[in-house]
PDB file of N, CA and C in Angstrom:
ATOM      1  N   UNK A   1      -8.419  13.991  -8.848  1.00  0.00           N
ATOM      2  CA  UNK A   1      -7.008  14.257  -8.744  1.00  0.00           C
ATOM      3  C   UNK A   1      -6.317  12.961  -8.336  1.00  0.00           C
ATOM      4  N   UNK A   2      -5.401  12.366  -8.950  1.00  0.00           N
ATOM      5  CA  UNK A   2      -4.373  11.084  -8.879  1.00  0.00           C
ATOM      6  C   UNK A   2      -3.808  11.677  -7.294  1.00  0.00           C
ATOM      7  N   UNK A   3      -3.739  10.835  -6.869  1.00  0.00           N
ATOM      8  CA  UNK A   3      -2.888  10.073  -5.400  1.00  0.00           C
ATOM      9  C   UNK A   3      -2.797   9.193  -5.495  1.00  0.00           C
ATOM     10  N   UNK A   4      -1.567   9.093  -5.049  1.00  0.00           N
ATOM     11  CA  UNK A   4      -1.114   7.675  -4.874  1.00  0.00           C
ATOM     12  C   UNK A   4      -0.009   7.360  -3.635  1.00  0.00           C
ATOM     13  N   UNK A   5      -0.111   6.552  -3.033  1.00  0.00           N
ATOM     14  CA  UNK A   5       0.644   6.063  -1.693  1.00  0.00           C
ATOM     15  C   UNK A   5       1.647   5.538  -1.677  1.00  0.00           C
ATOM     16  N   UNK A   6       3.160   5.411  -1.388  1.00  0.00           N
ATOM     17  CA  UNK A   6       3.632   4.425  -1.847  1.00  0.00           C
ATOM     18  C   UNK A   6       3.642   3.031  -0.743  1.00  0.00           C
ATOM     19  N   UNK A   7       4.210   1.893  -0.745  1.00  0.00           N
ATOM     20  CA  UNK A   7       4.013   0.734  -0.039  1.00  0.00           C
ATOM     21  C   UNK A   7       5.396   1.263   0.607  1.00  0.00           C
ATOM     22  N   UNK A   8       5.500   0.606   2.010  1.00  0.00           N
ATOM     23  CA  UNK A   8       6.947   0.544   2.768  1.00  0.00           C
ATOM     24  C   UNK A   8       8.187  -0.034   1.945  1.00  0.00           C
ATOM     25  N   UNK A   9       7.788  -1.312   1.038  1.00  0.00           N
ATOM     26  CA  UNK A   9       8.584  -1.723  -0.184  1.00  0.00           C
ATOM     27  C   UNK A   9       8.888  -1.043  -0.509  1.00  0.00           C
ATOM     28  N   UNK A  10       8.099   0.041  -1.891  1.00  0.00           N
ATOM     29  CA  UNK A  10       8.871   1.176  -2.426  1.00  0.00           C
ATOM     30  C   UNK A  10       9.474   1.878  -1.939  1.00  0.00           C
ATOM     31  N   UNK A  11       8.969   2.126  -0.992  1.00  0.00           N
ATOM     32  CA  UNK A  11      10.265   3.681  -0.281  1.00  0.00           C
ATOM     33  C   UNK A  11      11.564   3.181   0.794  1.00  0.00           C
ATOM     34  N   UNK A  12      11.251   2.052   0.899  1.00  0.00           N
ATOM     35  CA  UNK A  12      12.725   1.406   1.034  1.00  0.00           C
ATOM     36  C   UNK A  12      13.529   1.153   0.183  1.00  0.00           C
ATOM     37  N   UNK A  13      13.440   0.943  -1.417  1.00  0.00           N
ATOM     38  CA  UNK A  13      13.631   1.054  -2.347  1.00  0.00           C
ATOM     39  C   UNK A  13      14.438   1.942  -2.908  1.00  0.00           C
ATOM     40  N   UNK A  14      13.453   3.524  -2.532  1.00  0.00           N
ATOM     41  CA  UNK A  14      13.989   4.430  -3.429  1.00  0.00           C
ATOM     42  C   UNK A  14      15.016   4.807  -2.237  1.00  0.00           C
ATOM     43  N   UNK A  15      14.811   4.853  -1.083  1.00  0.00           N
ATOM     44  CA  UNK A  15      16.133   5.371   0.046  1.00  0.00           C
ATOM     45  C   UNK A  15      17.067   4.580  -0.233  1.00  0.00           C
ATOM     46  N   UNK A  16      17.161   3.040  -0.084  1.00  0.00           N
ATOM     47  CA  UNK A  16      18.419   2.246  -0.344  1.00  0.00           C
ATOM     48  C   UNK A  16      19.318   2.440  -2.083  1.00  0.00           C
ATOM     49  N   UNK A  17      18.380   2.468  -2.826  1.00  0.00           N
ATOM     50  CA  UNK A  17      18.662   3.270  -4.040  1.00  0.00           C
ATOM     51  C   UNK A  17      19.182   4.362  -4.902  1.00  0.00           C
ATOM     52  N   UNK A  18      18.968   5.296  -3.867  1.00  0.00           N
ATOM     53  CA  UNK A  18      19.345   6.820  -3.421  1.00  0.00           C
ATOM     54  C   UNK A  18      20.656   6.883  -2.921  1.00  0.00           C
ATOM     55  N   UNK A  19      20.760   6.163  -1.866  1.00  0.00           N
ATOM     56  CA  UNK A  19      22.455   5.695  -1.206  1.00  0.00           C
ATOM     57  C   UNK A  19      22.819   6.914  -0.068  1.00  0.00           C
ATOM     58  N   UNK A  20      22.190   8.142  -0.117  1.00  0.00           N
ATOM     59  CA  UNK A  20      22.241   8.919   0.865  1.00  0.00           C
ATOM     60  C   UNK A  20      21.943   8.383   2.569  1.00  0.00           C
ATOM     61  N   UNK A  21      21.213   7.606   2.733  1.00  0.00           N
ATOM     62  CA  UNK A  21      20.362   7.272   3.910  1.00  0.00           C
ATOM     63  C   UNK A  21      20.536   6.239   4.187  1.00  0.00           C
ATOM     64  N   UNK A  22      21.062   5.578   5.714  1.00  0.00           N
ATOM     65  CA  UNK A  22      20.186   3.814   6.355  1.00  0.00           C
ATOM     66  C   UNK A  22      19.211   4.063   6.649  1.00  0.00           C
ATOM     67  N   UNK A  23      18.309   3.549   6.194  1.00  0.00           N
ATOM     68  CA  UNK A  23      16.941   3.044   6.927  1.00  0.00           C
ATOM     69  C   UNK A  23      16.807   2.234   8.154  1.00  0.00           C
ATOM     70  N   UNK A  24      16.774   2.872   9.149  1.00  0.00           N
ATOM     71  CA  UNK A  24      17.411   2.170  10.558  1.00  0.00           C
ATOM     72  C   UNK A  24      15.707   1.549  10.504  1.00  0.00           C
ATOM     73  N   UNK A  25      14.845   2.043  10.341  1.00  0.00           N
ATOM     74  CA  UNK A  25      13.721   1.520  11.038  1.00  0.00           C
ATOM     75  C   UNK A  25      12.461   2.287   9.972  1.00  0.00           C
ATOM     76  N   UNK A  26      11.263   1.442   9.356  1.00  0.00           N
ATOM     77  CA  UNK A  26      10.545   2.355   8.653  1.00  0.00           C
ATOM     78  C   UNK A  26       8.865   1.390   9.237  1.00  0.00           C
ATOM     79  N   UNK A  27       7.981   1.983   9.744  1.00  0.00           N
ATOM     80  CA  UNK A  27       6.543   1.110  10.279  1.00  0.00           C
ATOM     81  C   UNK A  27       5.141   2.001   9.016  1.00  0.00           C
ATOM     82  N   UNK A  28       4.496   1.114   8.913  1.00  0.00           N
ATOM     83  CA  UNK A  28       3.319   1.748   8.573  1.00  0.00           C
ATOM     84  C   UNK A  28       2.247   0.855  10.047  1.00  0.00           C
ATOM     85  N   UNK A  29       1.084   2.263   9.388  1.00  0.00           N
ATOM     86  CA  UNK A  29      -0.221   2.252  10.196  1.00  0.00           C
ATOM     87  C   UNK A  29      -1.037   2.161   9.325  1.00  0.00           C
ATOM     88  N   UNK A  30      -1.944   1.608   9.857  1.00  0.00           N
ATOM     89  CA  UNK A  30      -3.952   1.977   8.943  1.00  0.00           C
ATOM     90  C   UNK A  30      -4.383   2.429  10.107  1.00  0.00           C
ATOM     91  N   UNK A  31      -4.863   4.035   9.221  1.00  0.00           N
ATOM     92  CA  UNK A  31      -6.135   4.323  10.713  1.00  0.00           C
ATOM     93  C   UNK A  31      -7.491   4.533   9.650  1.00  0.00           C
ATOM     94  N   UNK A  32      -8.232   4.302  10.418  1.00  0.00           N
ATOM     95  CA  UNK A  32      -9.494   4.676  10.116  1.00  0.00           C
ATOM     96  C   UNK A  32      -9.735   6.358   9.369  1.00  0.00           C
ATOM     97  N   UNK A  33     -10.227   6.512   8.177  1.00  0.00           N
ATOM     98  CA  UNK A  33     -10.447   7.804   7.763  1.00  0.00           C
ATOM     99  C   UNK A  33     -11.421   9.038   8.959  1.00  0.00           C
ATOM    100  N   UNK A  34     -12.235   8.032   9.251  1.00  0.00           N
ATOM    101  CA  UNK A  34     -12.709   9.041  10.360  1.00  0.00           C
ATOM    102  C   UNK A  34     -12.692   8.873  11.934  1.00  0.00           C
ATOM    103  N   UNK A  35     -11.823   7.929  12.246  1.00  0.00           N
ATOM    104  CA  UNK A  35     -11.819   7.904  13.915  1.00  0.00           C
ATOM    105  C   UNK A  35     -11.253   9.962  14.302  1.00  0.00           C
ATOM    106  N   UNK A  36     -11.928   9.213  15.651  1.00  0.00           N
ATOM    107  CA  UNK A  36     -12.038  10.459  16.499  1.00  0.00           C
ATOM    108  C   UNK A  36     -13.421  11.071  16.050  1.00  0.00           C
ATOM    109  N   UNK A  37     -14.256  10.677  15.359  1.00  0.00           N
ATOM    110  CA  UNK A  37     -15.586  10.892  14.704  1.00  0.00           C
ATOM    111  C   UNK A  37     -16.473  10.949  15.511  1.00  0.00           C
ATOM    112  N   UNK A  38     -17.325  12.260  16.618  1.00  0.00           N
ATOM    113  CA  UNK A  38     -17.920  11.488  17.430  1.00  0.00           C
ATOM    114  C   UNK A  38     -19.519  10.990  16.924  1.00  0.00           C
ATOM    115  N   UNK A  39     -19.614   9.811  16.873  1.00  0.00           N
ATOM    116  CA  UNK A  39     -20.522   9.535  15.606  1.00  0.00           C
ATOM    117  C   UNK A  39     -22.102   8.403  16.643  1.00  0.00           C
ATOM    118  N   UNK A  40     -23.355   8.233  16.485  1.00  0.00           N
ATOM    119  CA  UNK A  40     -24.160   7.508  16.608  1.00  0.00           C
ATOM    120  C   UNK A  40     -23.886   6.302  15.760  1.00  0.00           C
ATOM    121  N   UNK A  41     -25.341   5.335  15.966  1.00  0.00           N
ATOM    122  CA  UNK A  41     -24.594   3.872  15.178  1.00  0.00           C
ATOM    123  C   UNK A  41     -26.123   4.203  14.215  1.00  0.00           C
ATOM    124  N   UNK A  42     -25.504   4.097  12.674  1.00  0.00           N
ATOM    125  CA  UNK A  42     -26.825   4.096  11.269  1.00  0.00           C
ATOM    126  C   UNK A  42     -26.209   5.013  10.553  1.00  0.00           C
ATOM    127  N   UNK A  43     -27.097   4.856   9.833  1.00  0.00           N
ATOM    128  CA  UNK A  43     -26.911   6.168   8.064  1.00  0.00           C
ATOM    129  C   UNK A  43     -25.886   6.823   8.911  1.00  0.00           C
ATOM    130  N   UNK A  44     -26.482   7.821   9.726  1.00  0.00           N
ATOM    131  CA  UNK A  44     -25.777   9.292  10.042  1.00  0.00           C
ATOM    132  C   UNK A  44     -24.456   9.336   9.929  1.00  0.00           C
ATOM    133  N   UNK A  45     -23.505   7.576  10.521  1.00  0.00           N
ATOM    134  CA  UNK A  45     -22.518   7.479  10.707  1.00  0.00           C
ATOM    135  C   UNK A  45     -21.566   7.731   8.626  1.00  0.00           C
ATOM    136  N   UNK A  46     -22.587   6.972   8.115  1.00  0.00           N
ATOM    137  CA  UNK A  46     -22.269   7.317   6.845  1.00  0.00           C
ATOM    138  C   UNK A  46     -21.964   8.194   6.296  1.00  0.00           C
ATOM    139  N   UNK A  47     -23.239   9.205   6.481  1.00  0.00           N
ATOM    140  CA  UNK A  47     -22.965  10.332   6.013  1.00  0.00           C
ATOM    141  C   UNK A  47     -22.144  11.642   6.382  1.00  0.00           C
ATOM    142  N   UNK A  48     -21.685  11.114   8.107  1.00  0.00           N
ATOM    143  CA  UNK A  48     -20.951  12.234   8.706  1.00  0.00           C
ATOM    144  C   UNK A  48     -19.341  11.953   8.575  1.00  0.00           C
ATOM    145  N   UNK A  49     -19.251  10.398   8.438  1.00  0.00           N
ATOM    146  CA  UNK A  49     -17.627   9.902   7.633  1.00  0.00           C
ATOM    147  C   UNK A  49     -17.346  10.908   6.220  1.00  0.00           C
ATOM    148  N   UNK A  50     -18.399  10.640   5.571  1.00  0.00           N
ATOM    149  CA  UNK A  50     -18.272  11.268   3.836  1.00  0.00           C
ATOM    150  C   UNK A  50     -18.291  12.318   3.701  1.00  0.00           C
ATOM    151  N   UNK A  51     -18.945  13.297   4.582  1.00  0.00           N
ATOM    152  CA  UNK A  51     -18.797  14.544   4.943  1.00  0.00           C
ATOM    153  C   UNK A  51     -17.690  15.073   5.708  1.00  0.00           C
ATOM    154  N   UNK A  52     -16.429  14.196   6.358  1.00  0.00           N
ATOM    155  CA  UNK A  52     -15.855  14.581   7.245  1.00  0.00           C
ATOM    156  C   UNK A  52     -14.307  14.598   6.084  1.00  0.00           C
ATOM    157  N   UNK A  53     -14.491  13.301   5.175  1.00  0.00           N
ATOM    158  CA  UNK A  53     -13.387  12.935   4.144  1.00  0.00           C
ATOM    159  C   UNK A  53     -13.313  13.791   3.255  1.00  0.00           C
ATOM    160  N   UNK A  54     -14.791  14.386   2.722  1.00  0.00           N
ATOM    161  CA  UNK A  54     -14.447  15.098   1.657  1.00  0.00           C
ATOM    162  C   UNK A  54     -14.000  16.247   2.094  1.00  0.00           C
ATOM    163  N   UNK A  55     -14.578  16.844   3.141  1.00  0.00           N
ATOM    164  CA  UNK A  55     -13.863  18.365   3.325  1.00  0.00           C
ATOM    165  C   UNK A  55     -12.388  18.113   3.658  1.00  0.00           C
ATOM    166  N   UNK A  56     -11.729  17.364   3.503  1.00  0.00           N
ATOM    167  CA  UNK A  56     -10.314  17.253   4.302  1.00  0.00           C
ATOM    168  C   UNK A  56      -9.761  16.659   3.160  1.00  0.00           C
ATOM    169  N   UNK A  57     -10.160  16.336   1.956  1.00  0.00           N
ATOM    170  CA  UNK A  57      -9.636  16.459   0.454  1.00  0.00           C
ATOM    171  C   UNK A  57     -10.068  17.659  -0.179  1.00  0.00           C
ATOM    172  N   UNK A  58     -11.023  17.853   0.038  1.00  0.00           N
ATOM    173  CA  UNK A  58     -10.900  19.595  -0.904  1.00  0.00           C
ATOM    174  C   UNK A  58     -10.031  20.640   0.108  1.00  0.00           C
ATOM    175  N   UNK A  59     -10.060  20.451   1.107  1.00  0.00           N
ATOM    176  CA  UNK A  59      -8.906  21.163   2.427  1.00  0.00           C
ATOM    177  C   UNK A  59      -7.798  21.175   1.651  1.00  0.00           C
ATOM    178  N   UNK A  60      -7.226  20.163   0.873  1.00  0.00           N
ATOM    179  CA  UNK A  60      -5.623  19.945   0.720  1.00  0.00           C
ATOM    180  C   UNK A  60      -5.676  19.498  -0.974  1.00  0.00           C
ATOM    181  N   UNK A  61      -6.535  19.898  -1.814  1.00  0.00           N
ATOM    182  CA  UNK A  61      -6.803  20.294  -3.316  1.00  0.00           C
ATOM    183  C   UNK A  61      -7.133  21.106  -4.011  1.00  0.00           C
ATOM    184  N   UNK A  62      -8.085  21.598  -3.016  1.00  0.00           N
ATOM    185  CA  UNK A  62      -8.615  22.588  -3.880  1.00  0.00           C
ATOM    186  C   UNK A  62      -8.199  23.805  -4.475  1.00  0.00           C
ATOM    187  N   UNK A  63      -6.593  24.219  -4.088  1.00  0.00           N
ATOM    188  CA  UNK A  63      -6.012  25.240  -4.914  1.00  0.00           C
ATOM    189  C   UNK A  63      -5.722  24.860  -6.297  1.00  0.00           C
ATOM    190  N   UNK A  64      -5.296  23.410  -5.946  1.00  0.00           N
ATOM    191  CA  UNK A  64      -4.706  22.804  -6.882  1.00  0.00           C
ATOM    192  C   UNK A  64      -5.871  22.794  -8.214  1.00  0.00           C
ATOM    193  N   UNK A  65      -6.630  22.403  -7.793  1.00  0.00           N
ATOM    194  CA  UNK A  65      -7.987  22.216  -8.720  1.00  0.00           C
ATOM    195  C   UNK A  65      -8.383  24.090  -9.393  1.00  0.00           C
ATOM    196  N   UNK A  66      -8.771  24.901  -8.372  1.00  0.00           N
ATOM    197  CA  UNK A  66      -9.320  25.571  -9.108  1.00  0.00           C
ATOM    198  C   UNK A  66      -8.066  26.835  -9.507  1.00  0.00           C
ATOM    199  N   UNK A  67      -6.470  26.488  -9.630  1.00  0.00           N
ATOM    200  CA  UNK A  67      -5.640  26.937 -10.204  1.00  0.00           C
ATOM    201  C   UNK A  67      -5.851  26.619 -11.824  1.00  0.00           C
ATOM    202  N   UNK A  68      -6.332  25.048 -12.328  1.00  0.00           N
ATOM    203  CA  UNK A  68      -6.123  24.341 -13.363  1.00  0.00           C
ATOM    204  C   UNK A  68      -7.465  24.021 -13.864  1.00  0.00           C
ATOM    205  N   UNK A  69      -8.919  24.475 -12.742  1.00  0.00           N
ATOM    206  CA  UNK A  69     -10.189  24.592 -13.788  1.00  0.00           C
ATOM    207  C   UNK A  69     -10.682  25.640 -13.226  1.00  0.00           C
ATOM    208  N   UNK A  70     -10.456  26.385 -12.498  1.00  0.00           N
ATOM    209  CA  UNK A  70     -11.720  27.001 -12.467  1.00  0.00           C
ATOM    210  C   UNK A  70     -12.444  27.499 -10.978  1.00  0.00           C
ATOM    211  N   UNK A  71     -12.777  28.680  -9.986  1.00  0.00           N
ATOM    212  CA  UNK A  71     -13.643  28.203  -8.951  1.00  0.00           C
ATOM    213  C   UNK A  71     -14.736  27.378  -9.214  1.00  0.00           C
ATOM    214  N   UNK A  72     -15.576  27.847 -10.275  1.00  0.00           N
ATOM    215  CA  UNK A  72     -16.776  27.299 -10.691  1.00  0.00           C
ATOM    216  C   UNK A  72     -17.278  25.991 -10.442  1.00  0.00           C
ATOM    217  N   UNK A  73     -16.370  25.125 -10.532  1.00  0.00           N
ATOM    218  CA  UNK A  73     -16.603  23.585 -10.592  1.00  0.00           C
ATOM    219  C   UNK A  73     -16.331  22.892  -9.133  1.00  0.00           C
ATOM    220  N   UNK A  74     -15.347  23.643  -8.263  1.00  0.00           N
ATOM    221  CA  UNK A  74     -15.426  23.602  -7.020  1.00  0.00           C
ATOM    222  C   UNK A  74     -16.647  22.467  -6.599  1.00  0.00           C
ATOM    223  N   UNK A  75     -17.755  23.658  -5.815  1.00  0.00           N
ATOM    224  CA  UNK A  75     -18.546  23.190  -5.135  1.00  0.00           C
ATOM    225  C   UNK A  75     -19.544  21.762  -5.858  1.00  0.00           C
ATOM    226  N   UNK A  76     -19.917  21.837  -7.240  1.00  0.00           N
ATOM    227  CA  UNK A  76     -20.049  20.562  -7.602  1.00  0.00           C
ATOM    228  C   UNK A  76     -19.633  19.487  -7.399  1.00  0.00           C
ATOM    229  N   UNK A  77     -17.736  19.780  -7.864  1.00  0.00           N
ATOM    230  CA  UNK A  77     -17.234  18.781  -7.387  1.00  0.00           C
ATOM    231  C   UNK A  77     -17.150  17.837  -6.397  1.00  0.00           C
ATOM    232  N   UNK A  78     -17.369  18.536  -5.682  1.00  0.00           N
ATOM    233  CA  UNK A  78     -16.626  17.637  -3.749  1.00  0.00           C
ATOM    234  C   UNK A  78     -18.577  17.216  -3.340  1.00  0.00           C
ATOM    235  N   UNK A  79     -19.688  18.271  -4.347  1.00  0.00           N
ATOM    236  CA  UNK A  79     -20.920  17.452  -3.328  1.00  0.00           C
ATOM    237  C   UNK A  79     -20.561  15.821  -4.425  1.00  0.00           C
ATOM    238  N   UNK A  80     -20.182  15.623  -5.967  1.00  0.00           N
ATOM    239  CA  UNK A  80     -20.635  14.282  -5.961  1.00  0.00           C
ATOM    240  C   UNK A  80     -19.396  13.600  -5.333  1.00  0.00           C
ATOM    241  N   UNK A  81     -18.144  14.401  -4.812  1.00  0.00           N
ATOM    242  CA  UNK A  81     -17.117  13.188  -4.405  1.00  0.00           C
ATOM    243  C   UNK A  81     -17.790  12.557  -3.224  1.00  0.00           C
ATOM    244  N   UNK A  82     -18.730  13.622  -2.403  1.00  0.00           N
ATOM    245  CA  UNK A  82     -19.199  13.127  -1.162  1.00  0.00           C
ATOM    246  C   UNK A  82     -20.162  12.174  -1.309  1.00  0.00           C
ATOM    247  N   UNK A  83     -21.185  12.100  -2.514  1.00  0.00           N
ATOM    248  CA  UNK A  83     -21.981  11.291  -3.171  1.00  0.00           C
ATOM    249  C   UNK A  83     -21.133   9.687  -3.194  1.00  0.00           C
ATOM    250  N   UNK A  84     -20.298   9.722  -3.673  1.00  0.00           N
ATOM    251  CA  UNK A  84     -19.595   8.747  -4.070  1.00  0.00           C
ATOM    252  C   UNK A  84     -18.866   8.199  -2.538  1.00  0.00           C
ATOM    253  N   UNK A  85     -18.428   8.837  -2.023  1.00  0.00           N
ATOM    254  CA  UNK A  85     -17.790   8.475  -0.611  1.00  0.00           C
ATOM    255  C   UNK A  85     -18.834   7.405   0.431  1.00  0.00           C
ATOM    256  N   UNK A  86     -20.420   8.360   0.010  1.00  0.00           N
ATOM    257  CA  UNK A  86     -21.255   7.599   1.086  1.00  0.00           C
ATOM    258  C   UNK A  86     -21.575   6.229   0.356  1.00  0.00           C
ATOM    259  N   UNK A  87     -21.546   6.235  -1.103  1.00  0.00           N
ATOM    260  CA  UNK A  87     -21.581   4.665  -1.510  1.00  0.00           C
ATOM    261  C   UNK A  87     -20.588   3.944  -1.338  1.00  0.00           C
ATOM    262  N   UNK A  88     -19.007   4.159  -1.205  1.00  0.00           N
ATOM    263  CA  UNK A  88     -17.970   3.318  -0.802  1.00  0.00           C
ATOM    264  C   UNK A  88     -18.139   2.640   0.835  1.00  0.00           C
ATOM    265  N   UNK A  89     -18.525   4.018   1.415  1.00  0.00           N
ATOM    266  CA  UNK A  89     -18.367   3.445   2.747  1.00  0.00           C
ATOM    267  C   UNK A  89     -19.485   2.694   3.260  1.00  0.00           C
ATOM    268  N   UNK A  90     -20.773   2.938   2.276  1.00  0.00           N
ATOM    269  CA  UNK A  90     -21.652   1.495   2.824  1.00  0.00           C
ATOM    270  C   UNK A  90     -21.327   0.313   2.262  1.00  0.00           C
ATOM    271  N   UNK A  91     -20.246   0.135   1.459  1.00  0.00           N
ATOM    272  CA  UNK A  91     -19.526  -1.436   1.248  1.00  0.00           C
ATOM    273  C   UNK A  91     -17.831  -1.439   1.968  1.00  0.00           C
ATOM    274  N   UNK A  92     -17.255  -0.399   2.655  1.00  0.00           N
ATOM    275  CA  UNK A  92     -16.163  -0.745   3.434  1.00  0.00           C
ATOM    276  C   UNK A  92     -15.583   0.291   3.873  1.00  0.00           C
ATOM    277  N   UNK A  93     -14.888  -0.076   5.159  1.00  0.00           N
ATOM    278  CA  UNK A  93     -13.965   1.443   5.964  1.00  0.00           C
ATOM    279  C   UNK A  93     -13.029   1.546   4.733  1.00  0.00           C
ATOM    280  N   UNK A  94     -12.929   2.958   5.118  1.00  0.00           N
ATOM    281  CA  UNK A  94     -11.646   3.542   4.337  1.00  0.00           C
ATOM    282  C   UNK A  94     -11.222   3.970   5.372  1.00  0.00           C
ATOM    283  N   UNK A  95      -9.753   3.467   5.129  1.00  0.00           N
ATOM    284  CA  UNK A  95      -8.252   3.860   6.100  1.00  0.00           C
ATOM    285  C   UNK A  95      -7.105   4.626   5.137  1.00  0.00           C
ATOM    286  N   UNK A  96      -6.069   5.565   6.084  1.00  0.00           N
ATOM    287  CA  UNK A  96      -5.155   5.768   5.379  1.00  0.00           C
ATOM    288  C   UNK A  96      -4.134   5.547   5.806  1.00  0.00           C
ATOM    289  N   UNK A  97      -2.756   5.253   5.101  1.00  0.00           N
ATOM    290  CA  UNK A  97      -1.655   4.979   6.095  1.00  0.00           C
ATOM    291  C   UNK A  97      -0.456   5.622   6.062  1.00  0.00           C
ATOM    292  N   UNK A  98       0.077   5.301   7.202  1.00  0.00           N
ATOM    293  CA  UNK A  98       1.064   6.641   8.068  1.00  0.00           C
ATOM    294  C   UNK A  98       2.289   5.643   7.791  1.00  0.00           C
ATOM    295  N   UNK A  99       3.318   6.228   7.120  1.00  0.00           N
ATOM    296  CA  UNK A  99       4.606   5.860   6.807  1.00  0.00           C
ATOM    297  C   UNK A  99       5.446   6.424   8.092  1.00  0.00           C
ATOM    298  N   UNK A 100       6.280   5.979   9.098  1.00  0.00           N
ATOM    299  CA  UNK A 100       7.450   6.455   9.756  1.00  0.00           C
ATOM    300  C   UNK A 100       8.593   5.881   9.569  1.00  0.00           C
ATOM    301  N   UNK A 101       9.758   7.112   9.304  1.00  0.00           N
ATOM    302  CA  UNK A 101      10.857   6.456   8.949  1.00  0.00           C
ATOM    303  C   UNK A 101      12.125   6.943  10.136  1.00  0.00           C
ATOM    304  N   UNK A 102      13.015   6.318  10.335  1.00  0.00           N
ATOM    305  CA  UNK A 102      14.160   6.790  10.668  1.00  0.00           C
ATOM    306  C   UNK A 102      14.892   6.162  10.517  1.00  0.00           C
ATOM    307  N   UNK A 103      15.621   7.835   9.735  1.00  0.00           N
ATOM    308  CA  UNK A 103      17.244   7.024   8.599  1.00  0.00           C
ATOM    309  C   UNK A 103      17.768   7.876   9.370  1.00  0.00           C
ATOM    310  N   UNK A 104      19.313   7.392   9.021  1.00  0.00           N
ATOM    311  CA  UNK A 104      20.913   7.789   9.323  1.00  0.00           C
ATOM    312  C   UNK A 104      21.361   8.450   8.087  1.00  0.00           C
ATOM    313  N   UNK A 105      22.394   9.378   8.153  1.00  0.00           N
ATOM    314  CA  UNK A 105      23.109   9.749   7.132  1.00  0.00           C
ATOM    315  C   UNK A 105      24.007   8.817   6.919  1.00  0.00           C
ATOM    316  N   UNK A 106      24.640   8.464   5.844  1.00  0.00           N
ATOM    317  CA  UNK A 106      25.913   7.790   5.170  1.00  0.00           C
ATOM    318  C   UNK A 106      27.126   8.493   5.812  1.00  0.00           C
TER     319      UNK A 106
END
């Protein structure tokens, strides 16, 4: 399933663009996909990140998904996304980031 994030650029963009809103103030964050993880140090940490990401994308897809294929494909799905997760994260953290804005009305 496509996601996509936008940069603080763009969405300053589309608000100043828009003309409804000042953008008094807009910050991003990177956090870690799994802090608060209470995790040991090896594999385990791997596999309990990839296990912790994928359920918290099929958490917030999976209607979406099995509205447009199917239950069936479900549980396949998310074991190889988790497959795939534990090979990303033995070459790098994955973070996600937190947009805050506060605008004014015009």
């Amino acid at each position: 399933m496509p996601r996509y994030g936008a940069t603080p650029d763009e969405v300053k963009q589309v608000i100043e663009s828009e003309g409804s809103f000042t953008l008094q103030r807009l910050e991003a964050s990177n956090t870690p996909w799994d802090e608060g993880l209470n995790k040991n140090n090896g594999n385990d940490d791997t596999n309990m990140s990839a296990d912790f990401i994928a359920k918290y994308v099929r958490a917030t897809t999976e209607p979406l998904i099995k509205a447009e294929f199917g239950e069936g494909i479900i549980d396949e799905l998310f074991l190889r996304y988790r497959k795939k997760l534990v090979m990303k994260l033995e070459q790098e953290k994955l973070e996600y980031t937190n947009l805050v804005l506060f605008m004014t009305t015009k």
